[in-house]
Protein backbone atom coordinates (compact mmCIF):
# COMPACT_ATOMS: atom_id res chain seq x y z
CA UNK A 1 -159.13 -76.87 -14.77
CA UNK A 2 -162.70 -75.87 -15.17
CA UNK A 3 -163.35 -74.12 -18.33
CA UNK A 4 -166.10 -70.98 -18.09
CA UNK A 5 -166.93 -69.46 -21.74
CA UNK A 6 -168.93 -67.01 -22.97
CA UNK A 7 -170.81 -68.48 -26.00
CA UNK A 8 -172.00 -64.31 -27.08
CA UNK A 9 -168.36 -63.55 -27.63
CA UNK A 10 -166.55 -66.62 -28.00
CA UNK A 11 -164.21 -66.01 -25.13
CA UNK A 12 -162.54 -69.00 -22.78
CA UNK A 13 -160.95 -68.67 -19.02
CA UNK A 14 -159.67 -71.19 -17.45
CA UNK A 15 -160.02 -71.52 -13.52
CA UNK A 16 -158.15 -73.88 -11.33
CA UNK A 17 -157.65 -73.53 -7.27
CA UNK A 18 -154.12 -74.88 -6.89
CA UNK A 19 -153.32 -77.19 -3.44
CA UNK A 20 -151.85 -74.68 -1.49
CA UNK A 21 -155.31 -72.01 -2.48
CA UNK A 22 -154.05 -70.05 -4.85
CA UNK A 23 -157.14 -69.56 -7.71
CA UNK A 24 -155.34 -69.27 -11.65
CA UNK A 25 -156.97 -67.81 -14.25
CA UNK A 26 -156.27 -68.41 -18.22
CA UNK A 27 -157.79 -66.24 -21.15
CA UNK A 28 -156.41 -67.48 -23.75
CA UNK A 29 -155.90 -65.28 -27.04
CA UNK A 30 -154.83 -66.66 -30.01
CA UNK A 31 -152.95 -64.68 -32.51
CA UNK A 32 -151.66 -61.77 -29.53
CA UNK A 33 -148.08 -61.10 -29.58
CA UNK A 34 -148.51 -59.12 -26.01
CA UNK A 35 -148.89 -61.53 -22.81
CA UNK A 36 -150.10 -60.09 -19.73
CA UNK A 37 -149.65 -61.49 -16.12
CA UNK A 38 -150.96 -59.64 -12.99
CA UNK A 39 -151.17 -61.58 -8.96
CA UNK A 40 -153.77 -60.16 -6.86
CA UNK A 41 -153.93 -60.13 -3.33
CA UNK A 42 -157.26 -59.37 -1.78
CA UNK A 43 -156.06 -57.22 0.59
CA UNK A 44 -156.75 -53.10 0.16
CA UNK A 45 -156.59 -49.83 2.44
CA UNK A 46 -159.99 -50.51 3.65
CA UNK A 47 -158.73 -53.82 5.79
CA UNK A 48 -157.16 -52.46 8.71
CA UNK A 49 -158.81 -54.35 10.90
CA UNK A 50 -158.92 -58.00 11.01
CA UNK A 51 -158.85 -61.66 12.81
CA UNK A 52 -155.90 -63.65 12.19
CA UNK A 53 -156.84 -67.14 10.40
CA UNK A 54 -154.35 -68.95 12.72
CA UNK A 55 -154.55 -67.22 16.05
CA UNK A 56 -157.74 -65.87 16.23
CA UNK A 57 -155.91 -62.91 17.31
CA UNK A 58 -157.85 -59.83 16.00
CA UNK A 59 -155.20 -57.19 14.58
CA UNK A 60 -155.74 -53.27 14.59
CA UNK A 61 -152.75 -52.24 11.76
CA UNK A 62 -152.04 -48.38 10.70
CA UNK A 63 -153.84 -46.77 7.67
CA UNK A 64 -151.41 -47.18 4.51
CA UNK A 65 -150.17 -50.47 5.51
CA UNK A 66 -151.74 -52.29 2.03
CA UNK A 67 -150.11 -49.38 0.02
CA UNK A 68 -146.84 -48.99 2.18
CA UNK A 69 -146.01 -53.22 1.81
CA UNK A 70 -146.88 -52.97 -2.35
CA UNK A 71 -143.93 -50.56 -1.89
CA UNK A 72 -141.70 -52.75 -0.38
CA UNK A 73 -142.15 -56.04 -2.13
CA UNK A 74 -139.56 -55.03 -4.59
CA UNK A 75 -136.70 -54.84 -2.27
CA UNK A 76 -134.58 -58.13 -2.38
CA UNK A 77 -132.44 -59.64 0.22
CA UNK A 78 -129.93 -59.61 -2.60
CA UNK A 79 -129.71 -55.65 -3.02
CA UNK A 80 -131.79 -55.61 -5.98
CA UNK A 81 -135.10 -53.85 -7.14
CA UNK A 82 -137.26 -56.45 -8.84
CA UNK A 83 -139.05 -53.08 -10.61
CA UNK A 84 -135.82 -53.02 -12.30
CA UNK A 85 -134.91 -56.67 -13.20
CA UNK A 86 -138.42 -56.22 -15.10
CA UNK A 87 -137.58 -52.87 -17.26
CA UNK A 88 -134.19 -53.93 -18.13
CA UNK A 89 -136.08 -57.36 -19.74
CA UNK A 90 -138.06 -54.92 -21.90
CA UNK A 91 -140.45 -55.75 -19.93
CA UNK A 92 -143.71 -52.95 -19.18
CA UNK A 93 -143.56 -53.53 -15.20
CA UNK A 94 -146.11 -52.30 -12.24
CA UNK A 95 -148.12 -52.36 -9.04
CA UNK A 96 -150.94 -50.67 -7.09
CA UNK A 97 -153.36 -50.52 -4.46
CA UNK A 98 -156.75 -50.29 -4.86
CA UNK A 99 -159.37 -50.00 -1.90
CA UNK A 100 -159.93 -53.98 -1.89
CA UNK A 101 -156.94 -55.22 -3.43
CA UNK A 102 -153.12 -55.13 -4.14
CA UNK A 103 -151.82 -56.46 -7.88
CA UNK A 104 -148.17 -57.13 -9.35
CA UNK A 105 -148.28 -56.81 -13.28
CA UNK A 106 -146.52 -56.83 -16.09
CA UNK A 107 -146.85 -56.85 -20.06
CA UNK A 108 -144.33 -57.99 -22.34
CA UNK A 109 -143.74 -59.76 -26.30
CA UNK A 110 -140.20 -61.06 -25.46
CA UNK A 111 -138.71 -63.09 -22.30
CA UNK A 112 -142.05 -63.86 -20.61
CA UNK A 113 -140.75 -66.85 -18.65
CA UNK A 114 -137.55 -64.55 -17.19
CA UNK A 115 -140.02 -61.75 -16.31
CA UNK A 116 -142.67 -64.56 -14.43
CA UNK A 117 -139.72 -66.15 -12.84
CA UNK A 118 -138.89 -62.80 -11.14
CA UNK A 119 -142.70 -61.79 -10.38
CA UNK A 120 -143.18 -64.81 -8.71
CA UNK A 121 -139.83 -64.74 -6.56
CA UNK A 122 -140.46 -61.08 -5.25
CA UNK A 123 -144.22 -61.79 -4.25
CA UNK A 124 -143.44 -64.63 -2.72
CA UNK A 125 -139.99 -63.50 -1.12
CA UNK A 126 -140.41 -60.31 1.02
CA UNK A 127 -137.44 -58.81 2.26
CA UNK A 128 -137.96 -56.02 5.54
CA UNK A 129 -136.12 -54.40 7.35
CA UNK A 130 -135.89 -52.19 10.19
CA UNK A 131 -133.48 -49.91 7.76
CA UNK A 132 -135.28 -50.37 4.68
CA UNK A 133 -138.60 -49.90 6.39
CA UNK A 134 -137.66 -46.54 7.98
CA UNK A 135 -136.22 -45.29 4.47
CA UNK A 136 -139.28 -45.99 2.55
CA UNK A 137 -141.36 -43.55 4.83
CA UNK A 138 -139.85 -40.73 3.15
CA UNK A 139 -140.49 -42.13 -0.15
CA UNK A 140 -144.33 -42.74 0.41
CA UNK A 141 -144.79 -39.27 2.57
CA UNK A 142 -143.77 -37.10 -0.54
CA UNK A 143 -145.99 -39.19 -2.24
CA UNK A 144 -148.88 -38.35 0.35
CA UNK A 145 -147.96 -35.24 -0.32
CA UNK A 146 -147.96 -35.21 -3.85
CA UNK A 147 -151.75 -36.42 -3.51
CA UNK A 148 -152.82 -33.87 -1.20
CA UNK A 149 -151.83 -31.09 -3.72
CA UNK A 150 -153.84 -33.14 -6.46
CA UNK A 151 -157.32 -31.62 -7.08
CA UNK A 152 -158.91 -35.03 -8.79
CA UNK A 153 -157.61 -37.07 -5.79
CA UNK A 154 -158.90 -34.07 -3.18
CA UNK A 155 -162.38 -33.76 -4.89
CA UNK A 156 -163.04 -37.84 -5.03
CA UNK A 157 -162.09 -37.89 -0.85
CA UNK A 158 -164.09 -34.98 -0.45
CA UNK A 159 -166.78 -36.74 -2.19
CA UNK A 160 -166.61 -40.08 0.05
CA UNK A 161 -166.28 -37.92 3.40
CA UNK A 162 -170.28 -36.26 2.08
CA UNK A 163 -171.07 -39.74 1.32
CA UNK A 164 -170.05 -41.98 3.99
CA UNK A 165 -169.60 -41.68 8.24
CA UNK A 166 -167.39 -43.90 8.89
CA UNK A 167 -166.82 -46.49 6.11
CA UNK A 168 -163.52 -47.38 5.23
CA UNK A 169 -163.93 -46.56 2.26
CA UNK A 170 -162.65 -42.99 3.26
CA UNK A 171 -159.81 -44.25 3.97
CA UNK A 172 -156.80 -42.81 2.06
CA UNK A 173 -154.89 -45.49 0.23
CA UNK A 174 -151.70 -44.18 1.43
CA UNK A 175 -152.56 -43.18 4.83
CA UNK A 176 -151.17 -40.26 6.45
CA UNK A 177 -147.84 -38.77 7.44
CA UNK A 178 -149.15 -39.95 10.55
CA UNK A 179 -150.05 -43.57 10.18
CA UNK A 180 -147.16 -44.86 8.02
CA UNK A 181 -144.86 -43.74 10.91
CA UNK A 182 -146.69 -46.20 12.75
CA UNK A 183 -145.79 -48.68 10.33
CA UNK A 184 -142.39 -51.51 11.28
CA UNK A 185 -141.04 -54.35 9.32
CA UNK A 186 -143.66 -56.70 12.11
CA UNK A 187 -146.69 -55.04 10.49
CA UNK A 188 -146.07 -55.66 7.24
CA UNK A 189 -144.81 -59.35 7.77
CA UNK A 190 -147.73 -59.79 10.14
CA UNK A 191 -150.14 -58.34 6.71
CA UNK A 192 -148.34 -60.38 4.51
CA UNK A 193 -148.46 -63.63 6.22
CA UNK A 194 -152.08 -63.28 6.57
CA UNK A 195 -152.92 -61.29 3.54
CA UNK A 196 -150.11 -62.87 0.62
CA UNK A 197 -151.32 -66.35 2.20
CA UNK A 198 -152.39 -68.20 -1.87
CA UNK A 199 -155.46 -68.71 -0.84
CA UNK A 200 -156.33 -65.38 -0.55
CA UNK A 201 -154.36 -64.56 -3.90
CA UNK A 202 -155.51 -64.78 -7.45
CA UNK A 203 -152.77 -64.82 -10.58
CA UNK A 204 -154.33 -64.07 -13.84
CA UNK A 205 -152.40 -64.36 -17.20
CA UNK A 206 -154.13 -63.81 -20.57
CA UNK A 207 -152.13 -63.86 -24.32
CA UNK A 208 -151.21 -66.88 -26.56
CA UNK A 209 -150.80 -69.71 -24.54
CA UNK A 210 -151.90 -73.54 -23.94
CA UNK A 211 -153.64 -73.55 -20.85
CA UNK A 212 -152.42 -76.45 -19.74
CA UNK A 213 -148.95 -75.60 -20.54
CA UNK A 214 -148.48 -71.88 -18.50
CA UNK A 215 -150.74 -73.67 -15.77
CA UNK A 216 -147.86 -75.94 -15.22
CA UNK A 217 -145.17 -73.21 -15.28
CA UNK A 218 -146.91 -71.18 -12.77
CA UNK A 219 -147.03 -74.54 -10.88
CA UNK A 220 -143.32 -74.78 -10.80
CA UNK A 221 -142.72 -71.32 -9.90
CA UNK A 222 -144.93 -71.66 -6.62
CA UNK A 223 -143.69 -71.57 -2.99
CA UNK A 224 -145.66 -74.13 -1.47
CA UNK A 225 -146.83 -72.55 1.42
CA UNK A 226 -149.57 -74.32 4.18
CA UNK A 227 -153.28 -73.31 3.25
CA UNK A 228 -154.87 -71.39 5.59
CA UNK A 229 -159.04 -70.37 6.60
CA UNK A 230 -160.83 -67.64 5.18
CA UNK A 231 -159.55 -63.95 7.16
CA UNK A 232 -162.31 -62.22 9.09
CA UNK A 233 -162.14 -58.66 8.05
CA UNK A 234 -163.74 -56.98 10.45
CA UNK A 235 -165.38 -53.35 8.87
CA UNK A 236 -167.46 -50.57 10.39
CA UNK A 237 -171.62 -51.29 10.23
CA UNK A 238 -173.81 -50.23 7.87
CA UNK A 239 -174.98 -47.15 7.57
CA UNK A 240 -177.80 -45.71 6.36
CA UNK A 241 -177.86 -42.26 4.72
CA UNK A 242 -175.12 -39.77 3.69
CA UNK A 243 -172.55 -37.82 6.13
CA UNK A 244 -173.33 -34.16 4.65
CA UNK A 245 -174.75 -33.29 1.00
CA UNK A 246 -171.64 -30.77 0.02
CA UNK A 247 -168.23 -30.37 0.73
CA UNK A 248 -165.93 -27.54 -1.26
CA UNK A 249 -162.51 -26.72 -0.95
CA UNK A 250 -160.06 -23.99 -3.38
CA UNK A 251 -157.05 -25.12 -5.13
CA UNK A 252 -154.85 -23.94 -7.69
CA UNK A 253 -157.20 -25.00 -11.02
CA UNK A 254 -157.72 -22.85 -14.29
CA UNK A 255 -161.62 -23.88 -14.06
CA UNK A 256 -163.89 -25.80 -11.24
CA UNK A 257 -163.90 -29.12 -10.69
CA UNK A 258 -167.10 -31.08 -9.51
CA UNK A 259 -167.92 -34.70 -8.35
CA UNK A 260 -171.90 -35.34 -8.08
CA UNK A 261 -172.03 -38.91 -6.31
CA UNK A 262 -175.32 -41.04 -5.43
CA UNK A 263 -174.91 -43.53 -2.45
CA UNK A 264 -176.06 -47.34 -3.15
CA UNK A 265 -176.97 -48.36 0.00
CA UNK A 266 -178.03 -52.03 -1.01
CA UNK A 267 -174.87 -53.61 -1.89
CA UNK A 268 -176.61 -57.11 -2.10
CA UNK A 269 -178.88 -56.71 -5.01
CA UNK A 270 -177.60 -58.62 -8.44
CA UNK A 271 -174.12 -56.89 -8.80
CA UNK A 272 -173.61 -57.81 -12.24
CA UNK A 273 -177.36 -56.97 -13.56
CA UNK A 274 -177.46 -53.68 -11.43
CA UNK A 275 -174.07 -52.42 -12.74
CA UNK A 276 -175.36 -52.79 -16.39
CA UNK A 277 -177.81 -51.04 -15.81
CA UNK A 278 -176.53 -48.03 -14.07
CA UNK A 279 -173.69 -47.85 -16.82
CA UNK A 280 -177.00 -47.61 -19.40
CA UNK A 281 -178.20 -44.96 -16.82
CA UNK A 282 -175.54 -42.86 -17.00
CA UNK A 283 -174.89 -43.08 -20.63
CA UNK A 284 -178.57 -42.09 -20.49
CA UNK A 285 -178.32 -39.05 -18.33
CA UNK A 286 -175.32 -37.48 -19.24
CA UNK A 287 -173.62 -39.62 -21.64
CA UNK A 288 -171.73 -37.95 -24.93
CA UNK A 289 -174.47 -38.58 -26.88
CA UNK A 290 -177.15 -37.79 -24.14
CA UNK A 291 -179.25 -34.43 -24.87
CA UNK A 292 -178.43 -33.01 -21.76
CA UNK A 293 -174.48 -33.47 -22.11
CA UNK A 294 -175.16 -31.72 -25.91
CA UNK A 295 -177.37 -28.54 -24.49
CA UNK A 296 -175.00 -27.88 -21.15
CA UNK A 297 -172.31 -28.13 -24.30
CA UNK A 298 -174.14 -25.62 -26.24
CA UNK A 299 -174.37 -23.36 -23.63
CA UNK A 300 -170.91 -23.62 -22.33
CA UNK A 301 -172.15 -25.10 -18.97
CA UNK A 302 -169.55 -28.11 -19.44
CA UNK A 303 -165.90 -27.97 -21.54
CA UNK A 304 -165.96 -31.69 -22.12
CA UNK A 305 -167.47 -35.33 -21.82
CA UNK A 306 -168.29 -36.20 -17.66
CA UNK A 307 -165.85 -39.42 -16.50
CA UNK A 308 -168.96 -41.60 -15.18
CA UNK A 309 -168.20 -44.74 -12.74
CA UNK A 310 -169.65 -46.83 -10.36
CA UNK A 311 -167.37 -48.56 -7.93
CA UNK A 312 -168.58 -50.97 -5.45
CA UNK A 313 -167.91 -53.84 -3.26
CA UNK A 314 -170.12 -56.08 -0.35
CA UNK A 315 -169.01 -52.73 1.66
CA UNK A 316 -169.94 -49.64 -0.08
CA UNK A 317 -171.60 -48.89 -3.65
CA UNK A 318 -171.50 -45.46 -5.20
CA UNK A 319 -172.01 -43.30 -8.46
CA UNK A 320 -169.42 -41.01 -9.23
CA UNK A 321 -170.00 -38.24 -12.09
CA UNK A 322 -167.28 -36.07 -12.65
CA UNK A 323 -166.80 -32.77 -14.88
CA UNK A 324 -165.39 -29.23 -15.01
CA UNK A 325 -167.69 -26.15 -15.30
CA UNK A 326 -167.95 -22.39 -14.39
CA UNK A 327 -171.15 -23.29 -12.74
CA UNK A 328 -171.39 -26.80 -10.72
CA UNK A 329 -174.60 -26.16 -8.68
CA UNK A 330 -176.17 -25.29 -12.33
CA UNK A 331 -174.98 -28.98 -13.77
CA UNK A 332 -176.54 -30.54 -10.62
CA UNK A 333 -179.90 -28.40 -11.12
CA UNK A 334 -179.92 -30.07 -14.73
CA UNK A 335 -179.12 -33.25 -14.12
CA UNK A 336 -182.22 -33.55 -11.26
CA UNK A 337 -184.15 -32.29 -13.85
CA UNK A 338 -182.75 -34.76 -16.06
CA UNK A 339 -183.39 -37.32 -13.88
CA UNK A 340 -186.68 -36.61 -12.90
CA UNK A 341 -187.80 -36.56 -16.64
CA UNK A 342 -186.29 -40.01 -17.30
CA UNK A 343 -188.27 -41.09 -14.14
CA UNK A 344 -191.56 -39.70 -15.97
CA UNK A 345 -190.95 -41.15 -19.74
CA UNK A 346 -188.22 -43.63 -20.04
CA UNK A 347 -188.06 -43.31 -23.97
CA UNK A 348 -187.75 -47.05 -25.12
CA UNK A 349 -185.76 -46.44 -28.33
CA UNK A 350 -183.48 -44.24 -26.55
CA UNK A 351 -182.90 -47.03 -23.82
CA UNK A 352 -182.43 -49.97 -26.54
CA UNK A 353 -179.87 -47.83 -28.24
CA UNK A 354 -177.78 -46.69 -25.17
CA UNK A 355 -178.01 -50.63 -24.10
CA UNK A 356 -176.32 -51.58 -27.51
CA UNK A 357 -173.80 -48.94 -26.73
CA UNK A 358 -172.70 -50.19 -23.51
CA UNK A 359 -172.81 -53.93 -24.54
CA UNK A 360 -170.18 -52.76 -26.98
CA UNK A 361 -168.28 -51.41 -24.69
CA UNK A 362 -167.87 -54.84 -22.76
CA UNK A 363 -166.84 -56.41 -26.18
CA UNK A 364 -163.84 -53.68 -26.76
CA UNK A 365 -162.89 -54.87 -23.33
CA UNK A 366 -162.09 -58.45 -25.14
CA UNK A 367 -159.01 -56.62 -27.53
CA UNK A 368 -156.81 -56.00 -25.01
CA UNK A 369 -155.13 -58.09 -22.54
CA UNK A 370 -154.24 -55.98 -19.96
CA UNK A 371 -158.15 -54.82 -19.68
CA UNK A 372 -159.16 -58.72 -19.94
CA UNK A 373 -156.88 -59.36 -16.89
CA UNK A 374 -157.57 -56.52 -14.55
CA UNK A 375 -161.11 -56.96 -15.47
CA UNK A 376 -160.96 -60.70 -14.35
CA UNK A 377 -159.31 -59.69 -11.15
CA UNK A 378 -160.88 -56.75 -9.97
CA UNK A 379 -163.93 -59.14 -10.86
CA UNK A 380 -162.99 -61.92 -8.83
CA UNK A 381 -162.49 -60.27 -6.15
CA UNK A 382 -166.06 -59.24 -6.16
CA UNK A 383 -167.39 -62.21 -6.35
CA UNK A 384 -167.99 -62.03 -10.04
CA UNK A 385 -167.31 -63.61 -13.22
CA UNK A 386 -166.39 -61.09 -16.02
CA UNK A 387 -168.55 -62.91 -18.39
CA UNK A 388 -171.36 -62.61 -16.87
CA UNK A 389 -171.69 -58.86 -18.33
CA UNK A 390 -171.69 -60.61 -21.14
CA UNK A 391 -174.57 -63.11 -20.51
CA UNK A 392 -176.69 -61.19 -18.33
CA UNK A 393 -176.90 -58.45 -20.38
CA UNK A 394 -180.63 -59.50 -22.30
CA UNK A 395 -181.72 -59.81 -18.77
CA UNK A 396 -181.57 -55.97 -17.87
CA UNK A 397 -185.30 -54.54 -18.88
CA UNK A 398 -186.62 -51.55 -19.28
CA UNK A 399 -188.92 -51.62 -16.38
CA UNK A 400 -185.62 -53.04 -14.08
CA UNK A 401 -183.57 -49.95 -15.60
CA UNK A 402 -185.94 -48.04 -14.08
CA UNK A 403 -186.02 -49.62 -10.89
CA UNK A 404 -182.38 -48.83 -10.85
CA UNK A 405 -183.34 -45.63 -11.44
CA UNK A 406 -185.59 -44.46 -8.50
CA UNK A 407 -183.44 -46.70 -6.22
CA UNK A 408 -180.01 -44.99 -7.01
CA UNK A 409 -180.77 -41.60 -8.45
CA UNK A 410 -182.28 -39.82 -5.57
CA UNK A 411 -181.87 -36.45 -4.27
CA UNK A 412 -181.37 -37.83 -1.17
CA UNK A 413 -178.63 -39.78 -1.54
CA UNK A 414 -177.13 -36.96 -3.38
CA UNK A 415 -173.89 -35.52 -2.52
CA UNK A 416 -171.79 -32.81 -4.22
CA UNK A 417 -168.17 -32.13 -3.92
CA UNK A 418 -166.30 -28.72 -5.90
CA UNK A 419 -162.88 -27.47 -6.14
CA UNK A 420 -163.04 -23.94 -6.77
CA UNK A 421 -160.27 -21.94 -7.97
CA UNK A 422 -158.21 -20.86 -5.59
């Protein structure tokens, strides 16, 4: 196993690529009764399109079809939902799809080993059917549904259709009514041969354990499986610029609802040292503490705290800022202004004190072991070790903040999407 550490926070993982490709990762935690497990596949709604590692046969499969197998993989041959082996251990069970990856979790203080013996039967035992395939269509177009009369979930697609032309990235993570009837049990065994292949898998477990010891009960649990080559996803080109600057729709919400987003459009810059400093950026800008936040406060302009993200991947990098107010063109006019201020005077004991903020943020992260192993994942993923937020964060300047800063925050890369009430 190779051991990576951070010596800032005193953390451990251990990292070992298994024979058959599979990557494990160990935190360790001493002293935590709660042990958390979750197995990654690299596979998301955004690869629908893709060369087989075996056949070189390039695939073309329905929108959904990530989403629509996660679904499925707990049916059993035997008649039994695996969801529900897991709750009647006690056991806090789940799954979802993201845009660039699939996971199978659980977190539990009693019968661990029961509860990894039947995660790692049902992820690496699907069971489809024509029958079962058909009946789950239902199931995942009320859900479809469901999402289309959601206002968050309306105004972040909104926001990717100003940003982006054709990235995948706009693709829903369920698909359509449309595309999952498109969906049989030979595209989703064709995904998961290719996709739930180990070597494009990562299991991550932190809590109290030896290393050496849960690395060999994982190893006992594994369906060896032959290794395959690396899957060539195959994704629409770059593109340069934004689709449309504003997009606004009415639903039924007691105030409106507004997404400002800012397009990254180099998505090979330092991922680690550019994300720290955008999260200091934001925190900057409109941050609870942040002047502006406290005067559009005052004034009643906005009811409570923005959620601030910035999600990206080799694909697609954006800013998200997200609020409620009476007036959302009025919170965009301040925040330019905003913006264009801390372009003139980057006050340098207001930047050292919103960097010490967000570097304690990534130490909270290190309580919990359910963030420590999504973080790890979504991180790996990526290309990135988690640690490295730690370590690189002395290397994230002033003068590279505001780099960042004229790169990122632009008007032109600007985009703006409302839900009125309706």
């Amino acid at each position: 196993m190779k051991l990576v550490e951070s010596t800032r926070i005193k953390e451990k993982a251990y990292i070992e690529k298994l024979n058959n490709g599979l990557t494990v990762i160990i935190i360790p935690k001493e002293n935590t009764q709660k042990k958390y497990v979750i197995w990654g596949t690299h596979f998301g709604s955004i690869d629908n399109r893709f060369i087989m590692p075996k056949t070189n046969e390039e695939v073309f499969v329905p929108d959904g079809v990530a989403h629509f197998l996660e679904h499925k993989m707990f049916e059993q041959e035997n008649g039994r939902n695996s969801l529900d082996v897991l709750m009647s251990l006690g056991v806090d069970a789940n799954a979802y799809t993201t845009n660039n990856h699939t996971a199978y979790l659980f977190e539990t203080t009693n019968n661990f080993y029961e509860a990894l013996d039947e995660l790692m039967d049902y992820v690496q035992n699907p069971y489809f059917t024509d029958e079962n395939v058909e009946k789950e269509k239902g199931i995942i177009a009320q859900e479809i549904g469901m999402y289309d009369d959601d206002p968050g979930w309306q105004l972040y697609m909104n926001a990717l259709d100003c940003m982006y032309k054709e990235n995948a990235i706009k693709i829903d993570i369920a698909g359509t009514v449309e595309s999952i009837n498109k969906i049989d049990k030979d595209v989703l065994y064709k995904c998961y041969n290719t996709f739930y292949n180990p070597s494009n898998m990562t299991l991550v477990v932190c809590g109290d354990f030896k290393p050496e010891e849960i690395m060999q009960e994982i190893k006992n649990r594994i369906v060896e499986k032959e290794k395959q080559g690396e899957i060539e996803r195959i994704y629409p080109k770059d593109e340069k610029g934004i689709n449309k600057k504003y997009k606004e729709t009415s639903m039924p919400v007691s105030k409106p609802i507004f997404l400002i987003g800012f397009k990254d459009e180099n998505t090979n810059k330092d991922k680690v040292k550019k994300h720290i400093a955008i999260e200091i950026l934001m925190n900057m800008l409109v941050g609870k503490s942040s002047p502006l936040y406290q005067k559009m406060y005052d004034e009643g302009l906005l009811l409570a705290p923005l959620d601030m993200d910035y999600e990206f991947t080799n694909n697609y990098a954006h800013v998200m800022l997200t609020g409620q107010s009476k007036e959302p063109k009025k919170v965009q006019e301040e925040l330019l202004k905003q913006i264009q201020n801390l372009k003139q005077n980057m006050d340098n004991k207001y930047f050292e004190r919103i960097k010490k903020k967000v570097y304690g943020d990534y130490v909270v992260e290190y309580n919990n072991v359910a963030d420590i192993a999504r973080m790890f994942l979504s991180d790996y993923f990526k290309g990135i070790n988690s640690f490295d937020y730690i370590e690189q964060y002395n290397t994230v300047t002033e003068e590279y903040t505001t780099e960042i800063l004229n790169e990122i925050f632009d008007e032109k890369n600007m985009v703006m999407s409302v839900v009125n009430i309706k």
